[in-house]
Structures are given as structure tokens and as C-alpha cells.
Protein backbone atom coordinates (compact mmCIF):
# COMPACT_ATOMS: atom_id res chain seq x y z
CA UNK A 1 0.43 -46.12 27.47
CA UNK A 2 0.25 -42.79 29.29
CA UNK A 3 1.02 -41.95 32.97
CA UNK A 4 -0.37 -38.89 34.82
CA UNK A 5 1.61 -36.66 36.15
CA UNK A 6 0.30 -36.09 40.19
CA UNK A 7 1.97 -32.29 39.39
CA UNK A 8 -1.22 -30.31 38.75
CA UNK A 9 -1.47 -29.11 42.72
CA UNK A 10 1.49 -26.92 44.06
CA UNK A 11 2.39 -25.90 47.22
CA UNK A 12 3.19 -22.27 47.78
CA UNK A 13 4.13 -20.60 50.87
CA UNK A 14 0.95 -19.74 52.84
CA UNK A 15 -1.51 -22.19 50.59
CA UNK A 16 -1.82 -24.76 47.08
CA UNK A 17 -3.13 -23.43 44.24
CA UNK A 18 -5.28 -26.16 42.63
CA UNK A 19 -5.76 -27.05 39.32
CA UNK A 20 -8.18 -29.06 37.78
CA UNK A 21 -6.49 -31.29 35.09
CA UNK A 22 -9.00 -32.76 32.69
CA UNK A 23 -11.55 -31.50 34.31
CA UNK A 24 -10.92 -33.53 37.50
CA UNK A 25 -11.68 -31.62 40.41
CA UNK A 26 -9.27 -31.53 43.41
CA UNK A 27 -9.36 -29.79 46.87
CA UNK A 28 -8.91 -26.68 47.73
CA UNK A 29 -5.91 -24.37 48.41
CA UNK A 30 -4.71 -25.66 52.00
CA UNK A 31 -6.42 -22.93 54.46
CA UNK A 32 -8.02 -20.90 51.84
CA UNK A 33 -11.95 -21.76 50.69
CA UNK A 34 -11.86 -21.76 46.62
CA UNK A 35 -15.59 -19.49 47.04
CA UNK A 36 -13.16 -16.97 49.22
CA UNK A 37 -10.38 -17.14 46.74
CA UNK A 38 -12.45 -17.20 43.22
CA UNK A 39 -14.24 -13.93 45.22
CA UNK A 40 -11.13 -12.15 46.29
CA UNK A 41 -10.38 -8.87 44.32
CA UNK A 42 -7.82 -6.50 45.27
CA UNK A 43 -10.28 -3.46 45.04
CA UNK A 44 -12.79 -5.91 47.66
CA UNK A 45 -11.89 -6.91 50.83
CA UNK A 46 -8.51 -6.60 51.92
CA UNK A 47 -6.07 -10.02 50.83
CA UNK A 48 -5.53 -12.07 53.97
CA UNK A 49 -1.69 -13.29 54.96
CA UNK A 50 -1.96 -16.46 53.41
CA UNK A 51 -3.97 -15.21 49.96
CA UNK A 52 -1.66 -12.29 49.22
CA UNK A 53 1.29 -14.56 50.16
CA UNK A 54 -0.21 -18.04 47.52
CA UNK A 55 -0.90 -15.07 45.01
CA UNK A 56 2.19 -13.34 44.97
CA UNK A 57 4.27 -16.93 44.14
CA UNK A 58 1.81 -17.18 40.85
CA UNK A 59 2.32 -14.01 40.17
CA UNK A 60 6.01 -13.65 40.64
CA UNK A 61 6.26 -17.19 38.17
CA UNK A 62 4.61 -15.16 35.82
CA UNK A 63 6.81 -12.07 36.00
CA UNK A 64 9.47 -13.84 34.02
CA UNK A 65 9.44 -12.88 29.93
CA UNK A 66 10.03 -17.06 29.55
CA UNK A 67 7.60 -18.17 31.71
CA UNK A 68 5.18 -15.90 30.27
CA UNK A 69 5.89 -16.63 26.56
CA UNK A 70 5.75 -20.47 27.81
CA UNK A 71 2.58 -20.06 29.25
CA UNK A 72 1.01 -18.37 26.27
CA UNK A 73 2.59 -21.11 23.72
CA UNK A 74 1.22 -23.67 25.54
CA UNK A 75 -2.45 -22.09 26.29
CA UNK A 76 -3.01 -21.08 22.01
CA UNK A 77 -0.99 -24.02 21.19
CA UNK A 78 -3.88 -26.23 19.01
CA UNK A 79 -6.12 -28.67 21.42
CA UNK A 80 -4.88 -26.69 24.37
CA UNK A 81 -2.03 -28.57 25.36
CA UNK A 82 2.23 -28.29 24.18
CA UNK A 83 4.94 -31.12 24.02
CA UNK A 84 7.81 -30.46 25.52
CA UNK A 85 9.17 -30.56 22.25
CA UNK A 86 7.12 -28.14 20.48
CA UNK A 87 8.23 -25.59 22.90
CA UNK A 88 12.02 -25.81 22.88
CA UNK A 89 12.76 -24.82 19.87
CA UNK A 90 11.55 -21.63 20.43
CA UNK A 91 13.79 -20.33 22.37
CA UNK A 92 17.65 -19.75 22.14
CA UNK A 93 17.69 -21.19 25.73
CA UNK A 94 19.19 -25.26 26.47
CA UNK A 95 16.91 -27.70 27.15
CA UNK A 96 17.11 -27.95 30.82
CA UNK A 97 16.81 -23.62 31.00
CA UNK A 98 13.10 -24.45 29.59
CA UNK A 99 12.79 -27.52 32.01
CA UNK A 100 13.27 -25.20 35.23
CA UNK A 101 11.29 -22.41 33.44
CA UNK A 102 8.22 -24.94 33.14
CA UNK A 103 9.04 -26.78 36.65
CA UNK A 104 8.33 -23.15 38.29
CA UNK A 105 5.04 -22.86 36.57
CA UNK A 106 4.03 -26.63 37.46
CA UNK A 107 4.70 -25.93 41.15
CA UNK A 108 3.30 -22.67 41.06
CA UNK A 109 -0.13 -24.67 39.27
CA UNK A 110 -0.33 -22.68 36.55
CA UNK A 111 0.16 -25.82 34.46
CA UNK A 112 -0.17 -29.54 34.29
CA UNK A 113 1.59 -32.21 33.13
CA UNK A 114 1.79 -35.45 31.60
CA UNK A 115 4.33 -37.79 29.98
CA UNK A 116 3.33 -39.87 27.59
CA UNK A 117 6.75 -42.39 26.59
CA UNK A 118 9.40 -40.04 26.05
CA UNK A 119 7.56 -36.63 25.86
CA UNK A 120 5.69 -34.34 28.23
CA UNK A 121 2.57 -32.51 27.47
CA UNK A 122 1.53 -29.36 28.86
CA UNK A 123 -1.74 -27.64 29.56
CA UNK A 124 -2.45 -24.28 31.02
CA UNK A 125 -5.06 -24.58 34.51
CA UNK A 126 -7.88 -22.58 33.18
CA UNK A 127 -9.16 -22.47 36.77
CA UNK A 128 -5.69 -20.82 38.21
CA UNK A 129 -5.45 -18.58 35.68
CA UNK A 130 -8.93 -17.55 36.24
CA UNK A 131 -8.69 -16.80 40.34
CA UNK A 132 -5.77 -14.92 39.28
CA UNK A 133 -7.29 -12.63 36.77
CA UNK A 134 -10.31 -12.82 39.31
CA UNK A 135 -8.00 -10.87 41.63
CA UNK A 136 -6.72 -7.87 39.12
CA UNK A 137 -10.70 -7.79 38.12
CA UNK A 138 -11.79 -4.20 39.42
CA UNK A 139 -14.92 -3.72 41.05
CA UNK A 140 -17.77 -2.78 39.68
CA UNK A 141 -18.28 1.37 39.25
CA UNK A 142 -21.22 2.47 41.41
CA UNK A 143 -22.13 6.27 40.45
CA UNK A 144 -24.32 8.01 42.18
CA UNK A 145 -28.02 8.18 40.65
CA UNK A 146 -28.82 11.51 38.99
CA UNK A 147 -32.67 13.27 39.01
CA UNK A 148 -34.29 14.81 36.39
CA UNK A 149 -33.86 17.84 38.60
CA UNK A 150 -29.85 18.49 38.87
CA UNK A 151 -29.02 20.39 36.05
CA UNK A 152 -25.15 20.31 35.25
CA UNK A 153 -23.67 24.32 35.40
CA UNK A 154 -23.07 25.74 31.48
């Protein structure tokens, strides 16, 4: 018997990122259109208040050497998802150090939960992880067009 967790959405100061657990879609970030945030890159149009603000809370999750690791044990972990258990050991950090590492990147959305009896699973949000890389993406190079006719000084 398994119970979802309702912790794959999480609040952040100025917006939510969304995940989509399971491929269940959910709405989008509270003020924030997902087309205007999956389109956003720092080298486009300027971040608003409320985008630089919902990104910087992923981002800051993120900046931690735990929460990183965590979130790249549970992403290559085989079938894309981590108990609890599996990731403990790990680390030379107590059990509830990991549990407040991994609460910080379920609120933040850049995983999902579930218990199932005694153990929680973990996935990483594809879609999250995406909108942020989305952001760092640089735009495209546009050089100017050369003729035939310039000729390049020897």
C-alpha cells in the first residue's frame, strides 16, 4: 500500500516551482506562466522580481556540496528514484542531517517524494531541473554574415 506524498510543488518566495511527479502535470509557478519561465535565459530578457527571486531559492538549495551529491545519487540512482535508505549511508552525516538536507530540496521542488510503509523514495523533477538549466542556457551566437568580397588582412 503506497501513499503519495502532496510534496512535489514548493513554495518559494516570489513563486512555486512545479514539478511533475509521474508524469502528472500540475499548475504553474504562482504568478509566473511555465512558457515565460521554460523561455527565460539570463542572456534574454532581463529576470523579473518574482523569477530571479523563485530561481535564486533553487539555486541557493543547490549550492550546498550535500544537497548536490543528494541530488545526483538520487537522479543516476537505477529506475530514477532513491530510498531514503540507500542514501544515508553515504554520508558521515546522522540521519536527520540528510532528512533536512532532502526537506530543502523537496520544498525547493527539485524532488518528489513518496513513502511507501516505512521508507521514502525519491525522484529528481526532470521538469525543474530543466527550467533551471533553461536559465544558465546561453543564447544562441549570431555573427555577422561574411561576402565573398571581404578579404581578411595577411
Amino acid at each position: 500500500m503506497s501513499k503519495q506524498s502532496s510534496e512535489g510543488a514548493a513554495t518559494v518566495p516570489g513563486g512555486t516551482l512545479q514539478s511533475e511527479p509521474h508524469g502528472t502535470p500540475q499548475s504553474e509557478p504562482h504568478g509566473t506562466p511555465e512558457s515565460e519561465l521554460c523561455g527565460t535565459s539570463l542572456s534574454g530578457d532581463p529576470l523579473s522580481q518574482d523569477q530571479a527571486t523563485e530561481l535564486a531559492q533553487a539555486f541557493k538549495a543547490l549550492a550546498d556540496p550535500v544537497r548536490l551529491r543528494l541530488l545526483s545519487l538520487i537522479a543516476s540512482h537505477a529506475g530514477g528514484e532513491a530510498c531514503v535508505c540507500d542514501l544515508t549511508g553515504t554520508f558521515d552525516l546522522t540521519g536527520p542531517t540528510i532528512s533536512h538536507h532532502l526537506k530543502i530540496l523537496r520544498e525547493t521542488g527539485l524532488v518528489t517524494s513518496e513513502r511507501r510503509a516505512t521508507w521514502v523514495y525519491y525522484r529528481a523533477a526532470p521538469d525543474v531541473l530543466a527550467r533551471l538549466s533553461a536559465v544558465l542556457r546561453p543564447a544562441p551566437l549570431h555573427l555577422p554574415e561574411t561576402s565573398a568580397e571581404t578579404e581578411i588582412p595577411a
